[in-house]
Protein backbone atom coordinates (compact mmCIF):
# COMPACT_ATOMS: atom_id res chain seq x y z
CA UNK A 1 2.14 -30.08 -2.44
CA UNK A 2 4.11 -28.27 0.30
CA UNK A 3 2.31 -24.88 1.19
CA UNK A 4 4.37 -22.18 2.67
CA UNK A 5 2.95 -18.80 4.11
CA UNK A 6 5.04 -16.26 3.97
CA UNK A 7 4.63 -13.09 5.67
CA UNK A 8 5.90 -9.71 4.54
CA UNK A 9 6.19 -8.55 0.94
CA UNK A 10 9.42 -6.77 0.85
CA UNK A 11 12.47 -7.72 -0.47
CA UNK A 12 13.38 -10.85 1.26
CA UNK A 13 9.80 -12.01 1.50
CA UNK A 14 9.63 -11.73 -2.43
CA UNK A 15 12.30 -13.38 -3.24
CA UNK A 16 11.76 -16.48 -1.05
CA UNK A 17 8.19 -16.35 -2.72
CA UNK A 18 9.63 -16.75 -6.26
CA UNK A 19 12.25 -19.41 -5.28
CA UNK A 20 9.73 -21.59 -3.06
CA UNK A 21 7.32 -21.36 -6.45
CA UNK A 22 10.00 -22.54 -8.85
CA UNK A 23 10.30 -25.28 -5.82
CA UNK A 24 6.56 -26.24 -6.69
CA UNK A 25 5.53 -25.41 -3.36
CA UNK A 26 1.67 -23.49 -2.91
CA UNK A 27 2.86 -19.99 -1.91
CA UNK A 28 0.12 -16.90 -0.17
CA UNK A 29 2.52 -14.08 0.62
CA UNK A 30 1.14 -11.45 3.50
CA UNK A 31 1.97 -7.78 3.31
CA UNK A 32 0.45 -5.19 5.74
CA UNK A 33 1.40 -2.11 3.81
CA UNK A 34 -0.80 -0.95 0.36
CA UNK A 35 2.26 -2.36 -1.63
CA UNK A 36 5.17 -4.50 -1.95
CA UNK A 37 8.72 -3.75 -1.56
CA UNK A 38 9.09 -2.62 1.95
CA UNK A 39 12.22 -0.22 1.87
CA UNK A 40 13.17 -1.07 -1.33
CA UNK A 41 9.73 0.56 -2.92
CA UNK A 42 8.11 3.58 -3.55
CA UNK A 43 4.99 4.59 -3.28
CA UNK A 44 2.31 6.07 -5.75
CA UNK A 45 1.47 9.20 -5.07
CA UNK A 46 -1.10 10.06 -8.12
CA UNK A 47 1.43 12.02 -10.39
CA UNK A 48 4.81 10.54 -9.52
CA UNK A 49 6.45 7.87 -6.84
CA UNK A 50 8.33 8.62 -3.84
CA UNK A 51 10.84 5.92 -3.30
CA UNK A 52 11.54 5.33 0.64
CA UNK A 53 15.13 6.94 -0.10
CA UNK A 54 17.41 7.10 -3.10
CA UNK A 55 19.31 3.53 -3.04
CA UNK A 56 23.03 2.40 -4.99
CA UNK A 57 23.31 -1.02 -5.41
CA UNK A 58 27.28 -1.43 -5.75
CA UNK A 59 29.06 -4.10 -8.26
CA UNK A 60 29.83 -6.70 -5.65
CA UNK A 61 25.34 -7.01 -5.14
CA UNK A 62 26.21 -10.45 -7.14
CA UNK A 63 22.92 -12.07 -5.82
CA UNK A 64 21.01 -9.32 -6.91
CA UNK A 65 22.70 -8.62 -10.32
CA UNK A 66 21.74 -12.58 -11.06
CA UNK A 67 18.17 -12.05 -9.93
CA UNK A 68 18.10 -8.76 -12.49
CA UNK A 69 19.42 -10.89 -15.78
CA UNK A 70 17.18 -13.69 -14.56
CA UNK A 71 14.15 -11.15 -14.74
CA UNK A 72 15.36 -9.25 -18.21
CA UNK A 73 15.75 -5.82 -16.51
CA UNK A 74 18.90 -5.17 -16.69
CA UNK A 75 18.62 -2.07 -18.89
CA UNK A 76 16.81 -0.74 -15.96
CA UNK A 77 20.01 0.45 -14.26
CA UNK A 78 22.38 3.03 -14.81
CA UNK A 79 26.20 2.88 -13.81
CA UNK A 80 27.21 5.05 -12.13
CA UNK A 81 31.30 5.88 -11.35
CA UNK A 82 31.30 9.27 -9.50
CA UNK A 83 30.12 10.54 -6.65
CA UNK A 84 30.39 14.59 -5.08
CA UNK A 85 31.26 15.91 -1.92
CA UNK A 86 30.34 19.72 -1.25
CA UNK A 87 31.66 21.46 1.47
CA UNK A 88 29.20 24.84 2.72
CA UNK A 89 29.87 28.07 1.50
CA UNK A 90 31.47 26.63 -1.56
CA UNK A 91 28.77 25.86 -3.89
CA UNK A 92 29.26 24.70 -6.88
CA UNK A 93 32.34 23.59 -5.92
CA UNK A 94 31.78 19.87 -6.29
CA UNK A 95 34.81 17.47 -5.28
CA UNK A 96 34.69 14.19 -6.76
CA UNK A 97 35.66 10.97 -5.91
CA UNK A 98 35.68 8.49 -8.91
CA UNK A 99 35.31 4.47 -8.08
CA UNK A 100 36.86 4.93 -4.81
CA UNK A 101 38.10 1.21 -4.07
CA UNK A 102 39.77 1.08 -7.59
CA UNK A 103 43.81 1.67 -7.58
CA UNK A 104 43.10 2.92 -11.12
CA UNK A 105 42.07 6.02 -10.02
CA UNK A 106 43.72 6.38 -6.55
CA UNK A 107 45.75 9.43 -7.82
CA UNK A 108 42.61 11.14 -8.53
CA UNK A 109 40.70 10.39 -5.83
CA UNK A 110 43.93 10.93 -3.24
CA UNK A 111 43.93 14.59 -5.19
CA UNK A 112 40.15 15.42 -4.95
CA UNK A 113 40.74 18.13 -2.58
CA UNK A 114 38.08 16.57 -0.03
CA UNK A 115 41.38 16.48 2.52
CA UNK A 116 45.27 17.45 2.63
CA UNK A 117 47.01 14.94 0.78
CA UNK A 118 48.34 13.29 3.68
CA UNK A 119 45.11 13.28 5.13
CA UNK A 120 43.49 11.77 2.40
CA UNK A 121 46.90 8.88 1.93
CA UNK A 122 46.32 8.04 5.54
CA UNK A 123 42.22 7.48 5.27
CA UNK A 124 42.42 5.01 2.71
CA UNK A 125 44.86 3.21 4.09
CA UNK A 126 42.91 2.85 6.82
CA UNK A 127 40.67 1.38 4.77
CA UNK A 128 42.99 -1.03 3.45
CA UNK A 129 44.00 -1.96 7.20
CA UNK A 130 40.68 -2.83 8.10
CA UNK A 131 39.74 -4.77 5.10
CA UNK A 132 42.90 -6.81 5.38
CA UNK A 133 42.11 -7.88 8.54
CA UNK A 134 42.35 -11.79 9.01
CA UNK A 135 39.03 -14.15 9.25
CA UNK A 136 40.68 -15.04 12.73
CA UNK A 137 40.03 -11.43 14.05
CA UNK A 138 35.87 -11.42 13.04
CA UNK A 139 34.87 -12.28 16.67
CA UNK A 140 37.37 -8.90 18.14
CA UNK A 141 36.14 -7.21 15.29
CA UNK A 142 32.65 -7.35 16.18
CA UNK A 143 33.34 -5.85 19.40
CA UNK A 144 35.32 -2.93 18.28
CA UNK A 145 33.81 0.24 16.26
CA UNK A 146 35.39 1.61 13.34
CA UNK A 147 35.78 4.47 15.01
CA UNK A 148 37.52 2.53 17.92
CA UNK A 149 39.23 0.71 15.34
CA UNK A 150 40.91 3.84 13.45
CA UNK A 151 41.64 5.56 16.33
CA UNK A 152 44.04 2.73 17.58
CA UNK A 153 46.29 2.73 15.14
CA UNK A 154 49.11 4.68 14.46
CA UNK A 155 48.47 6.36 11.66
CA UNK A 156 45.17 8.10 12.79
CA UNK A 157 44.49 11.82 12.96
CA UNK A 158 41.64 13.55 14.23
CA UNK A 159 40.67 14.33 10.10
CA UNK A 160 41.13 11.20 9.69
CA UNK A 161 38.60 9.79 12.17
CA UNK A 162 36.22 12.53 11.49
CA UNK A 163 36.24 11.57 8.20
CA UNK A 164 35.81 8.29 8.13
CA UNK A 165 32.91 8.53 10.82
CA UNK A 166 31.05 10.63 8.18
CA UNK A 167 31.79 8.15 5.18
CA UNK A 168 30.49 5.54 7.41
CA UNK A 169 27.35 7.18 8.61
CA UNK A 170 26.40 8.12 5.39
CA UNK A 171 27.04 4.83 3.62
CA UNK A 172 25.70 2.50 6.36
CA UNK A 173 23.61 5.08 8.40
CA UNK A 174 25.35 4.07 11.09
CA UNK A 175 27.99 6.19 13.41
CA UNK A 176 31.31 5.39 13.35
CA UNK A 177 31.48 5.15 17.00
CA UNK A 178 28.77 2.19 16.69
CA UNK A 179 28.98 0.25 13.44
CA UNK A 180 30.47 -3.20 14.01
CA UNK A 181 34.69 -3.35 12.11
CA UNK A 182 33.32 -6.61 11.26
CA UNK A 183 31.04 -6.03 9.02
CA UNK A 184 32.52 -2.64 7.61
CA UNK A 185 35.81 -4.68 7.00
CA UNK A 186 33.63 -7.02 4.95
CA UNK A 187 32.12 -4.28 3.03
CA UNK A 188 35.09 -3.39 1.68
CA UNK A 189 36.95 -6.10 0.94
CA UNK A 190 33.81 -6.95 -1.52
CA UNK A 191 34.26 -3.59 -3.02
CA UNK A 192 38.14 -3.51 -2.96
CA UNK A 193 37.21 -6.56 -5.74
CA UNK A 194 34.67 -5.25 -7.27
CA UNK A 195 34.95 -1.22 -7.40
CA UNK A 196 33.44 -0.30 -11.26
CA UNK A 197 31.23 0.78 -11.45
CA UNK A 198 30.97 2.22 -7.76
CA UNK A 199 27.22 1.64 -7.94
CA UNK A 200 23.98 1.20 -10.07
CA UNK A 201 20.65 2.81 -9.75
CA UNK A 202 17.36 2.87 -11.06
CA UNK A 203 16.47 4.50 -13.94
CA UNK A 204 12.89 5.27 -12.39
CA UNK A 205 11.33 5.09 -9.29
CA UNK A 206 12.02 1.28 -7.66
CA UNK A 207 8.19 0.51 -8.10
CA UNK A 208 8.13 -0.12 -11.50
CA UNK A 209 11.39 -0.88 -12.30
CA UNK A 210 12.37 -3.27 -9.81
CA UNK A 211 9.48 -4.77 -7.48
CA UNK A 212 6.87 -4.85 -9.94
CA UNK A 213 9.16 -7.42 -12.36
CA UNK A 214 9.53 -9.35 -9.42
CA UNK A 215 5.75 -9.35 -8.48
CA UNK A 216 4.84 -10.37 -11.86
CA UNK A 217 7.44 -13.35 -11.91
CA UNK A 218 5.65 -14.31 -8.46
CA UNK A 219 1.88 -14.04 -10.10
CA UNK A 220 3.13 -15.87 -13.03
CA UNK A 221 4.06 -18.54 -11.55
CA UNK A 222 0.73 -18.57 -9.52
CA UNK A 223 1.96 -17.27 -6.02
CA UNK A 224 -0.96 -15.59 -4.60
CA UNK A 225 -0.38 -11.81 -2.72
CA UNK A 226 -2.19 -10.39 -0.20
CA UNK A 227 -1.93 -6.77 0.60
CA UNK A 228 -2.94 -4.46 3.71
CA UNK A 229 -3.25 -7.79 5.74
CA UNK A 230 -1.09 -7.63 9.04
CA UNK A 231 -0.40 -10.90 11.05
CA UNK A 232 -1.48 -10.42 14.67
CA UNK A 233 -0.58 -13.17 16.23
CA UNK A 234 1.40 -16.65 16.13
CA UNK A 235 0.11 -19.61 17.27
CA UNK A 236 2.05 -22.60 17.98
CA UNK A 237 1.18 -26.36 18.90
CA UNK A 238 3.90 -28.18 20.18
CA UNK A 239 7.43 -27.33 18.50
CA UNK A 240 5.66 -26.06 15.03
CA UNK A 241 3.65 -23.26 14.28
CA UNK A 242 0.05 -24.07 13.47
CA UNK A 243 -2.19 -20.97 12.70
CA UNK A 244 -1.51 -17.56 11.35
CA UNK A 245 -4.11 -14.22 13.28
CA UNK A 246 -4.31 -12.29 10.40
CA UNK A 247 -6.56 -8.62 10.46
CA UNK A 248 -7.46 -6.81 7.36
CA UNK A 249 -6.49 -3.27 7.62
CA UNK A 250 -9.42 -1.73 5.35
CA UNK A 251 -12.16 -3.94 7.28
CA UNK A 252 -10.27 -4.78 10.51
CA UNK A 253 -11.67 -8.34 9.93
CA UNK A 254 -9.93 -10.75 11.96
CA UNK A 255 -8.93 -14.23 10.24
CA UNK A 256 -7.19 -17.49 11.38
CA UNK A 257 -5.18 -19.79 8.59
CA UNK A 258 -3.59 -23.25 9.14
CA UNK A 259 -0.47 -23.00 8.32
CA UNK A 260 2.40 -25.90 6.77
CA UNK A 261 5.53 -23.88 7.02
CA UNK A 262 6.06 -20.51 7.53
CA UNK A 263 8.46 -17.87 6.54
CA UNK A 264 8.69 -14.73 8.54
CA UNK A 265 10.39 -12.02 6.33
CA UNK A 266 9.25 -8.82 8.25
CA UNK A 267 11.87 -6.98 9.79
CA UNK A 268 13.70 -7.69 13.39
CA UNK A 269 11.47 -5.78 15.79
CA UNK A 270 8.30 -6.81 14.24
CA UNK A 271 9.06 -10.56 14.70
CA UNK A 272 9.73 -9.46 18.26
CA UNK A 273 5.83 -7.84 18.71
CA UNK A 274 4.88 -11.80 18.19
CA UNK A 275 6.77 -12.81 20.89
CA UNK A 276 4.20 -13.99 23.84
CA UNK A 277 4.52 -16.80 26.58
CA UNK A 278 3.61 -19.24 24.12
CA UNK A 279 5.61 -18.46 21.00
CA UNK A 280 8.76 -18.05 24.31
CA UNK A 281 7.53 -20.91 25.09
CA UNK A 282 8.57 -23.04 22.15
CA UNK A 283 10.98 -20.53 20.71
CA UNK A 284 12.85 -18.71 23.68
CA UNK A 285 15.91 -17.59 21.43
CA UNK A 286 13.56 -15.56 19.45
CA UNK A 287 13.66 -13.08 22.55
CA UNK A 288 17.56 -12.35 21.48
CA UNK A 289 16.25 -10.27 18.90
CA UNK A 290 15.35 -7.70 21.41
CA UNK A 291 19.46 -7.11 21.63
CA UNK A 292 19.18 -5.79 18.16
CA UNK A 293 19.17 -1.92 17.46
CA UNK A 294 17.05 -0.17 14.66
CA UNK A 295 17.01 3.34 13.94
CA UNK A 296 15.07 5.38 11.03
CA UNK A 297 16.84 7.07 7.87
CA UNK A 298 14.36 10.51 7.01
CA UNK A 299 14.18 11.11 3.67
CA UNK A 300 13.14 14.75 1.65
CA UNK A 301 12.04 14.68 -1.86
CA UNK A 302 12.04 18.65 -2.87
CA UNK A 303 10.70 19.59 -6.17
CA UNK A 304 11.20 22.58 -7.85
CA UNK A 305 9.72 24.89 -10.61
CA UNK A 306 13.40 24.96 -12.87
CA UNK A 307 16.12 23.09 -13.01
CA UNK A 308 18.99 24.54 -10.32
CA UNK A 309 21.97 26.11 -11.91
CA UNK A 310 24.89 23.38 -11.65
CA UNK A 311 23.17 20.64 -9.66
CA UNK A 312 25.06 17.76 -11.36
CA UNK A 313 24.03 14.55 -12.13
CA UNK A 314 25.20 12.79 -9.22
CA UNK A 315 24.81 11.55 -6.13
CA UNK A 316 26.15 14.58 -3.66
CA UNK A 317 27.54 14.46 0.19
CA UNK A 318 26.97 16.98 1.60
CA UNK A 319 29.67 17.14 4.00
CA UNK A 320 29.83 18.40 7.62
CA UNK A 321 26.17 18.80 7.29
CA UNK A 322 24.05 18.83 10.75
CA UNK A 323 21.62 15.76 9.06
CA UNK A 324 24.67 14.06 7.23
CA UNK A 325 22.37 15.14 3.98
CA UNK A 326 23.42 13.62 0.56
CA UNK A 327 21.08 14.04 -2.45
CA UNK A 328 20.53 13.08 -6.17
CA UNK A 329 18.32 15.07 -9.28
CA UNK A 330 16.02 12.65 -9.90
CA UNK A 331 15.41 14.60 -12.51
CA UNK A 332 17.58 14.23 -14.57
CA UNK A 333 17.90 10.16 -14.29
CA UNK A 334 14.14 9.98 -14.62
CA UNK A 335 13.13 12.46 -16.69
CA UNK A 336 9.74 13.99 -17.28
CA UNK A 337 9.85 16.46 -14.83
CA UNK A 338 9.67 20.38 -15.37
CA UNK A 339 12.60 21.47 -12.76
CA UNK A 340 15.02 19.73 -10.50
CA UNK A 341 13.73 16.86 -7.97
CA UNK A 342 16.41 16.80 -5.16
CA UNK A 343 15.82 13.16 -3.43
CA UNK A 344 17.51 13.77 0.26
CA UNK A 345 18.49 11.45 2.54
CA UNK A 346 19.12 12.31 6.30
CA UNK A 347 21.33 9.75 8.15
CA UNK A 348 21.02 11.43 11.17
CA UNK A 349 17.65 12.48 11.85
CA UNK A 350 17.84 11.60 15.43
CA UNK A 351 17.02 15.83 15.83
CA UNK A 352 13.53 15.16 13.80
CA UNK A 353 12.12 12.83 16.01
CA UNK A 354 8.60 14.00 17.09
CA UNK A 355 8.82 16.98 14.94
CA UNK A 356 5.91 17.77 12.42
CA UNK A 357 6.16 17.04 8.96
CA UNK A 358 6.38 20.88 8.18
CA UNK A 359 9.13 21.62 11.18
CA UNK A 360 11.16 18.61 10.21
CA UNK A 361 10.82 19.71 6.20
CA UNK A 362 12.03 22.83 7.64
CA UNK A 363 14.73 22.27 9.24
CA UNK A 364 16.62 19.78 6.62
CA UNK A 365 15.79 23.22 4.02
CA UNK A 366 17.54 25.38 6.09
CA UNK A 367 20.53 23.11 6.44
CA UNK A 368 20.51 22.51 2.59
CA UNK A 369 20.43 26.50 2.10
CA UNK A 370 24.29 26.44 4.01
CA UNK A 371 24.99 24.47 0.49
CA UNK A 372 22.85 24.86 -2.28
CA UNK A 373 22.14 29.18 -1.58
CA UNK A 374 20.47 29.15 -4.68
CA UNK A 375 17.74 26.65 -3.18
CA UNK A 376 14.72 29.21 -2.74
CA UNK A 377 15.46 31.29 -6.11
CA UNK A 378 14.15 28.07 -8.01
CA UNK A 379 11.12 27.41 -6.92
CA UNK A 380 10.24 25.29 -4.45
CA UNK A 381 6.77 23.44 -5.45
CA UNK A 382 5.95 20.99 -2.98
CA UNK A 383 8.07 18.57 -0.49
CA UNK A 384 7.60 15.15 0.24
CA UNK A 385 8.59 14.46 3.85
CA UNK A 386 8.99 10.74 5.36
CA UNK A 387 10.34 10.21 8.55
CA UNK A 388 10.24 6.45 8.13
CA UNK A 389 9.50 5.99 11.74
CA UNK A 390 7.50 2.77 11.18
CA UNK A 391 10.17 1.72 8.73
CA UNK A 392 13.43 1.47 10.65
CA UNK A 393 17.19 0.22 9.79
CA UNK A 394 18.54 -2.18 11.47
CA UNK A 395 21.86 -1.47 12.22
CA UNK A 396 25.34 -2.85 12.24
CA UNK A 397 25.91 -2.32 15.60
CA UNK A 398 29.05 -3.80 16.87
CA UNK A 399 28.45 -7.39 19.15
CA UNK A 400 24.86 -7.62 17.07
CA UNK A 401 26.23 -10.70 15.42
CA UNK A 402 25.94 -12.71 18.06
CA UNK A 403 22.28 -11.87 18.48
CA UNK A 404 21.64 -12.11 14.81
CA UNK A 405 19.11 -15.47 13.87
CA UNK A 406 20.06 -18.01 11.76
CA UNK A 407 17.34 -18.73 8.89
CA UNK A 408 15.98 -21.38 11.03
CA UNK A 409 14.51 -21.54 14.50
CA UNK A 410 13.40 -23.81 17.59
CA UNK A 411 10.18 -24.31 15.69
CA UNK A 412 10.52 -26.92 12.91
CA UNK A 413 8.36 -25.49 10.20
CA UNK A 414 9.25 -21.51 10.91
CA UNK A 415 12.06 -19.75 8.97
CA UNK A 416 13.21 -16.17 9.30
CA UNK A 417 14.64 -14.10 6.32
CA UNK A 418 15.93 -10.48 6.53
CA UNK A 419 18.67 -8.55 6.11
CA UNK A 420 19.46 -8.63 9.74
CA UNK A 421 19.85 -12.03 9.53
CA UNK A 422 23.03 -14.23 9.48
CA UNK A 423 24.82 -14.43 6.08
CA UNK A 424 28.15 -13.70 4.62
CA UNK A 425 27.24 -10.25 3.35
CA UNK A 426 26.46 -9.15 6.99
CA UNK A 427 25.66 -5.42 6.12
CA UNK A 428 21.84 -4.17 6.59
CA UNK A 429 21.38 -4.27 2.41
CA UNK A 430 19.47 -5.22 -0.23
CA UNK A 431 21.94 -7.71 -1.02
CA UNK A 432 21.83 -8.77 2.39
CA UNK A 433 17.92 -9.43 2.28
CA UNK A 434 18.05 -11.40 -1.14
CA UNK A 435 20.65 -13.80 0.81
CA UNK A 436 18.48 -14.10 3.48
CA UNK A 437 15.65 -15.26 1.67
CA UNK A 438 17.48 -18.09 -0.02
CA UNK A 439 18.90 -19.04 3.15
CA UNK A 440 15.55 -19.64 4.29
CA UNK A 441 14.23 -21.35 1.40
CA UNK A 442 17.14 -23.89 1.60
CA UNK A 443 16.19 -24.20 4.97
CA UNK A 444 12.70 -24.80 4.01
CA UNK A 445 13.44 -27.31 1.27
CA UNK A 446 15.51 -29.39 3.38
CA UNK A 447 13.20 -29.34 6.05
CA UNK A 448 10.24 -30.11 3.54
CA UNK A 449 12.76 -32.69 1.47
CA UNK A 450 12.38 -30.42 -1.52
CA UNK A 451 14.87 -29.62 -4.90
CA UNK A 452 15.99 -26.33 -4.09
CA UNK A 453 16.89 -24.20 -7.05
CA UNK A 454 18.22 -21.01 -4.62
CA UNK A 455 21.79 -20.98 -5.10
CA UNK A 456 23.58 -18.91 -3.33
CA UNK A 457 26.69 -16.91 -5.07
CA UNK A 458 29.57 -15.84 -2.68
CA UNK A 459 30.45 -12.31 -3.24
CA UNK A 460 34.40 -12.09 -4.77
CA UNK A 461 36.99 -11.37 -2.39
CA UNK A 462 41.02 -11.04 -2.91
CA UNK A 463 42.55 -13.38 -1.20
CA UNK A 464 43.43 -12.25 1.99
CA UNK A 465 47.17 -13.09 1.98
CA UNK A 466 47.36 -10.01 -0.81
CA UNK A 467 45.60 -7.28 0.96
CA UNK A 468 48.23 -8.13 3.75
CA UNK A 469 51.09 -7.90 1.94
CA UNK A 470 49.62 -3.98 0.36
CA UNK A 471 49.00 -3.18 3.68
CA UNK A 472 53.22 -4.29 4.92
CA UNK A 473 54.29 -2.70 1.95
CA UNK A 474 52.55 0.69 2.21
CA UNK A 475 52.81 0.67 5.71
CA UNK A 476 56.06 3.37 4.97
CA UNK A 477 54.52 5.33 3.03
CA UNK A 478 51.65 5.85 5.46
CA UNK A 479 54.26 6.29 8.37
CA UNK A 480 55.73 9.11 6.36
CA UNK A 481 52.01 10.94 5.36
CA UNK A 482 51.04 10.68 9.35
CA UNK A 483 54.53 12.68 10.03
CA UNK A 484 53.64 15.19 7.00
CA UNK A 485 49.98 15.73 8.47
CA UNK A 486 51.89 16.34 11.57
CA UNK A 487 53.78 19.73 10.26
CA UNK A 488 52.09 23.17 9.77
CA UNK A 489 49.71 23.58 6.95
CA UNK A 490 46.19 24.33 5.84
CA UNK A 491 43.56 22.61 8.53
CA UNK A 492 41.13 20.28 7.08
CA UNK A 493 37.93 22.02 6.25
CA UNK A 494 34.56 21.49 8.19
């Protein structure tokens, strides 16, 4: 029987633990954390959870949405078709934006109010340009921003650019000025295809309803987990790796394991920590990894005695906000709680860094307060500050995917699955982690001459020939909005 280490329990480590085991292969999966899940969890904190930050998981996830029937947990989502912009000083105010992508409600959305009308015409056709731009163009794509990319063309205005920078940051947490056109381009032409609903989330906290049924489908099946146990070291004999350091982080006991074939699903710059002269020696393109860029996303659960007058019940952008905040009421998805529970995310928490948990949890209330004045008449019980430091993004930057690993490496029996791996979803996602894995376990299996039951479902695309021809034929009518958001009128607001 082939056995197969694998070592870290989030996401992509999971899932190549459940697909190995259906393989008939002897799986031990290593976490160093208390729990499973990595950035896709939450952890227990006695009364409730705490997820790492609020996630979506959009229509086009088609990996993931096939892993959720497979488990029977599909009436553990909620669609969801809206999502609110808020603008300070103008609370409750809410602008919404419904399915974005779809041309069903373009009128609506191109009417929200969030810009002028031109303004709004010219930034999604912007979006259209990018996503119809030919396979042919990836590799100049990768070295251009979307900010760069926007800002060439003719039909850009300073709103316009602004804009989109704060749509990108606060959908890939990555600026504008940085994230890779490649893989933004990509993005959308999955969700030009696939736009309704705009996303799904969790019911409940992603402990419970989401790793746990994936856990139990791994103990099922007999894959042993091991929690709080960190690998220390790699050793390696030749061109395959032979022993796993491993250190209990309770006890601090040190243990060595032979191992038959490995799977390293732990994120970029934690593969890079194992790098020494002789891992280099028999693996030197590990050290590209170094090239990649991670960054943390801070995250702010605030809970409150009463529900807040006119918090609605979806996710909100807060928009021009110093942190790029956005937020959801948990509350009222989960249930169960006495007043509102406003899970924040802070894409740019850059300002945080090195701050204490109360100065940082002060500073993202007071820039809430420019939005939500009512924030202190309610009640505020307790906060729930992470600053994720330990957990970091990686992101899209642009030329990362030529430093990006393939699932396999220059040691035969050692695979690598993560979302910053290669794959044709590209993005930093959850999606992008599920491929990962079952690039790696096809890897394995063909490497270890094994039926491989990991299939691999492209994500739906138009064809590119008809994005092309909407992006020719509205190219007039985008002509004639730049000239119109070219004559006197009311500025865009900040």
């Amino acid at each position: 029987m082939v056995e197969v280490a694998i070592v870290g329990g989030g996401l992509a480590g999971m899932i190549s633990a459940l697909r190995l085991l259906q393989s008939g292969c002897r799986v031990s999966v290593f976490e160093a954390s208390r729990r499973l899940g990595g950035k896709a969890g939450a952890d227990d904190n006695g009364a409730t959870y705490n997820d790492h930050a609020y996630h979506v998981f959009p229509a086009w996830y088609v990996n993931l949405w096939k892993l959720v029937d497979e488990l029977g947990i599909r009436n553990h989502f909620l669609d969801c078709t809206d999502m609110l912009a808020l603008y300070a000083g103008e609370y409750p105010n809410f602008l919404r934006f419904r399915n974005f992508a779809s041309p069903r409600y373009a009128w609506q959305n191109l009417t929200s109010g969030f810009l002028p009308f031109p303004q709004m015409l010219l930034m999604m056709y912007a979006s259209l340009d990018l996503a119809s731009q030919p396979d042919r163009s990836a590799a100049r794509l990768d070295q251009m921003s979307v900010n760069g990319f926007v800002r060439s063309r003719f039909y850009c205005t300073d709103a316009v650019a602004t804009s989109m920078g704060e749509v990108m940051l606060k959908a890939v947490a990555d600026p504008s000025y940085l994230v890779s056109a490649r893989t933004v381009a990509r993005v959308m032409r999955y969700w030009l295809k696939s736009p309704a609903p705009m996303f799904r989330i969790v019911r409940g906290n992603l402990q419970q309803f989401l790793i746990e049924p994936i856990a139990q489908a791994i103990a099922k099946r007999g894959g042993k987990i091991h929690t709080g146990v960190r690998l220390e070291r790699l050793h390696v004999e030749g061109s395959r790796a032979r022993h796993l350091e491993l250190v209990d982080a309770n006890s601090g006991t040190r243990k060595t394991i032979q191992v038959g074939h490995v799977i390293l699903a732990i994120p970029a710059e934690q593969v890079v920590r194992l790098i020494d002269d002789e891992v280099y020696s028999a693996a030197p393109a590990l050290s590209r990894l170094h090239q990649l860029r991670v960054n943390p996303m801070a995250s702010l659960d605030i809970y409150f005695a009463r529900l807040i007058p006119d918090i609605p019940k979806n996710h909100v952008q807060l928009v021009g906000s110093r942190f790029e905040l956005s937020f959801l009421d948990i509350a009222q998805i989960w249930g169960g709680f006495e007043g509102s529970v406003l899970s924040t995310t802070a894409c740019n928490a850059g300002d945080l860094e090195g701050l204490s948990r109360e100065r940082a949890t002060a500073a993202l209330l007071d820039d809430m307060r420019q939005f939500i004045p009512a924030l202190d008449s309610n009640g505020i019980t307790r906060t729930v500050y992470q600053d994720h430091a330990r957990q970091p993004l990686f992101m899209n930057d642009v030329g990362a995917w030529e430093f990006r690993p393939n699932a396999t490496t220059q040691l035969q029996n050692l695979f690598l699955a993560g979302d910053y791996c290669r794959s044709h979803v590209d993005l930093a996602s959850v999606e992008g982690a599920i491929v990962s894995a079952l690039h790696a376990v096809r890897a394995l299996a063909q490497s270890a001459r094994l039926d491989c039951p990991a299939a691999i479902l492209p994500i739906p695309v138009y064809p590119h020939w008809l994005l092309t021809l909407g992006r020719w034929g509205l190219m007039p009518v985008a002509a004639a909005a730049r000239i119109w958001a070219a004559l006197p009128g009311p500025a865009p607001r900040r």
